[in-house]
Protein backbone atom coordinates (compact mmCIF):
# COMPACT_ATOMS: atom_id res chain seq x y z
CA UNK A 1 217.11 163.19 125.46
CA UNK A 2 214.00 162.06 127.00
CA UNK A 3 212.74 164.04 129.66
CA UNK A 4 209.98 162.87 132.18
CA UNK A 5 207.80 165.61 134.35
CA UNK A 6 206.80 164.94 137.69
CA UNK A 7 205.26 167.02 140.47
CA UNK A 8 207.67 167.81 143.43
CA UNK A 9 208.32 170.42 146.59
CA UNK A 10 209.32 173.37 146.62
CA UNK A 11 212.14 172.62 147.97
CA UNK A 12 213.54 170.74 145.29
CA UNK A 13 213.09 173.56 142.90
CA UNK A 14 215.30 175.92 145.01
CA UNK A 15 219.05 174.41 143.17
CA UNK A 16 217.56 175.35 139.75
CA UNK A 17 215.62 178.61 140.95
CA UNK A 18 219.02 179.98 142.27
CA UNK A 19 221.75 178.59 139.44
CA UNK A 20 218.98 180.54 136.54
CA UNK A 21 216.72 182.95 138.62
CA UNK A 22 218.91 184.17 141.41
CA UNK A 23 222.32 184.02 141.02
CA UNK A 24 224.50 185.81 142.97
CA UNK A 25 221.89 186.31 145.95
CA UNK A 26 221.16 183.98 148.61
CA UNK A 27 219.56 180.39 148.16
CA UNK A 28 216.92 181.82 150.58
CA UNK A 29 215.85 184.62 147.52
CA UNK A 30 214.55 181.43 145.86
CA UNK A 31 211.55 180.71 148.59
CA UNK A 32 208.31 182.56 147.26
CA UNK A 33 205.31 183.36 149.13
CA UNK A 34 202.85 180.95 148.30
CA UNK A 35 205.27 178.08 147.48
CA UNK A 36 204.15 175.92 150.84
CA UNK A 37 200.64 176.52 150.12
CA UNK A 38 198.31 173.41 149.26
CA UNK A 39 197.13 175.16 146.38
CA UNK A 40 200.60 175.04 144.70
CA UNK A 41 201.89 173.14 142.32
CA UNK A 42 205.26 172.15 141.54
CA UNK A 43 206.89 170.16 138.72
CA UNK A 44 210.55 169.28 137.90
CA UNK A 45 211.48 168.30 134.26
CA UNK A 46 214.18 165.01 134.78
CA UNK A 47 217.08 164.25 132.14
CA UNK A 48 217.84 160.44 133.52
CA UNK A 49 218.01 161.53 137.58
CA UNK A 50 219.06 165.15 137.05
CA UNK A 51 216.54 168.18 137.63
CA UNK A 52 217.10 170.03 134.74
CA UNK A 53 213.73 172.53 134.91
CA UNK A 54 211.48 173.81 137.28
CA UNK A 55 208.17 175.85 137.29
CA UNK A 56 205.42 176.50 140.06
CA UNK A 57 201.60 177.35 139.68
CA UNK A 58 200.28 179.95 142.14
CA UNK A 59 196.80 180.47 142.92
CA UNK A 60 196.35 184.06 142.27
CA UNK A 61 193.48 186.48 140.53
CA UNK A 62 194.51 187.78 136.88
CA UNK A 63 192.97 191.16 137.58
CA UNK A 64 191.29 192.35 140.69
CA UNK A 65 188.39 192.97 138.48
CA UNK A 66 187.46 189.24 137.70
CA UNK A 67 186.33 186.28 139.28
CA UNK A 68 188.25 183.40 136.71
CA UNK A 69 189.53 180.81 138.35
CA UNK A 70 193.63 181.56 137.67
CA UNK A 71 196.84 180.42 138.58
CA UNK A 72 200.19 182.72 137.89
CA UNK A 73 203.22 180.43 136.91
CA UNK A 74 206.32 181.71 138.99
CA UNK A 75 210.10 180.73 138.78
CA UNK A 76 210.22 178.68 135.88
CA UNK A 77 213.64 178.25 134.77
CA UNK A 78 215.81 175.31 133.36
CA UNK A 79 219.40 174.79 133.17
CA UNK A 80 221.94 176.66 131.37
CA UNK A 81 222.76 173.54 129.73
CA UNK A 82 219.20 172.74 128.34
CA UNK A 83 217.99 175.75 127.13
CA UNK A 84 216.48 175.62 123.74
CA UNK A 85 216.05 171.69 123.49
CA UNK A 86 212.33 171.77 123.89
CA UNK A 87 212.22 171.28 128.19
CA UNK A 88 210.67 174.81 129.22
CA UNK A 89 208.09 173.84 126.37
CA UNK A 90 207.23 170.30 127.89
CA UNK A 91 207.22 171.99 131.24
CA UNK A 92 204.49 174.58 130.02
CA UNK A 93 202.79 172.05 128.13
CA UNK A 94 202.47 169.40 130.92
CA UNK A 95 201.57 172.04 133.78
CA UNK A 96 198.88 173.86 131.30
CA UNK A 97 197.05 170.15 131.63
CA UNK A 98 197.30 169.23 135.11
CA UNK A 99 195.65 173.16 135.41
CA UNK A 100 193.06 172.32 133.11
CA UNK A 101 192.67 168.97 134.60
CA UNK A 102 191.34 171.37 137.79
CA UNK A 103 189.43 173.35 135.71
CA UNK A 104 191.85 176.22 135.80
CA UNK A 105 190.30 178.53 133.05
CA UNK A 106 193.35 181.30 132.87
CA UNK A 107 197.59 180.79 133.77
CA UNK A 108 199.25 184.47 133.44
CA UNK A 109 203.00 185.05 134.91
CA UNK A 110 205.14 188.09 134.67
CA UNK A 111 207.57 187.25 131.67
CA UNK A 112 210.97 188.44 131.52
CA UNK A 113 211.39 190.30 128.54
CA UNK A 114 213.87 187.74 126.89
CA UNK A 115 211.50 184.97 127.69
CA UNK A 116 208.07 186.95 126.01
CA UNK A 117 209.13 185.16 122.70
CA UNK A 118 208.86 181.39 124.23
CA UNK A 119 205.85 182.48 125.70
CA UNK A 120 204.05 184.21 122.56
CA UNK A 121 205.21 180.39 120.36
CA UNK A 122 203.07 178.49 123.51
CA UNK A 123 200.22 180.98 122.72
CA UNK A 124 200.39 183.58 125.42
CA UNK A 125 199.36 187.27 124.80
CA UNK A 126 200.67 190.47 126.37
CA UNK A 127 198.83 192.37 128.99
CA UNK A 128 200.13 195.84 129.72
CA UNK A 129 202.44 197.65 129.73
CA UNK A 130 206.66 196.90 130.71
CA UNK A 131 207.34 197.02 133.81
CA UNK A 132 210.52 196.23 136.76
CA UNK A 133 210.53 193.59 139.25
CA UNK A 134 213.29 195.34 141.91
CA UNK A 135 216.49 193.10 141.79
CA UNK A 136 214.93 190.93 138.59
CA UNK A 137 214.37 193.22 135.49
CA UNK A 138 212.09 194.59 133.31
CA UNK A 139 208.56 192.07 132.71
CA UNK A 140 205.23 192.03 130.60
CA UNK A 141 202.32 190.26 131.73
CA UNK A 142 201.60 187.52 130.22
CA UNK A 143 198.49 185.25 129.55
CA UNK A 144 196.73 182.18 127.64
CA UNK A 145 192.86 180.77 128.15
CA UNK A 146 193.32 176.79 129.29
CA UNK A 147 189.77 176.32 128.97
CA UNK A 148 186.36 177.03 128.32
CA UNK A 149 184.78 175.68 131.19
């Protein structure tokens, strides 16, 4: 499988946000504040001409108490179908860069607690204590240094 990255709307990661991320609700659950925002970034991971993954980067502090420049990675998710073949890893991999490209010096997300595993393999540490998302689940937060500059 051969799977190429490319940046893309946020529109186009609504079908994959809803089928992994918010199933059951309405497609509208799948817009997040920030999404239109130039600062955004959004990249779709293509088997062939089919979105099979999706993740966004989100300007947004770490802590309240810091001045790093940081983005927060929000609704990445990738088919049913392609989990555990490596795609959420390229995703990570590929976004990490284009942040680090911008001099982005910290990405952080809230991780669900089934995905704190992939996370912890990329290199991300734990920050905190558990805690619930309303209508999502219980979450860490999560974070890795891109940078030293």
């Amino acid at each position: 499988m051969e799977i190429k990255i490319i940046r893309i709307s946020a529109a186009d990661t609504y079908p994959v946000r809803h089928a992994e991320l918010r199933k059951g609700r309405p497609l509208s659950s799948c817009a997040f504040v920030g999404d239109d925002l130039e600062s955004t970034i959004h990249i779709g991971a293509y088997n062939k001409d089919m979105l099979i993954g999706v993740a966004s980067f989100m300007t947004a502090p770490f802590s309240e108490q810091t001045n790093i420049a940081a983005m927060q990675l929000r609704g990445m998710a990738v088919l049913a179908g392609y989990h555990r073949r490596g795609v959420g890893a390229k995703m990570l991999q590929a976004g990490e860069q284009l942040l680090d490209d911008q001099n982005i010096f910290l990405l952080w997300m809230n991780a669900r607690i089934a995905a704190i595993p992939f996370y912890r393999s990329s290199g991300y540490l734990i920050s905190g204590s558990e805690f619930d998302i309303p209508e999502v689940g219980a979450h860490f937060k999560m974070w890795k240094r891109l940078s030293e500059s």
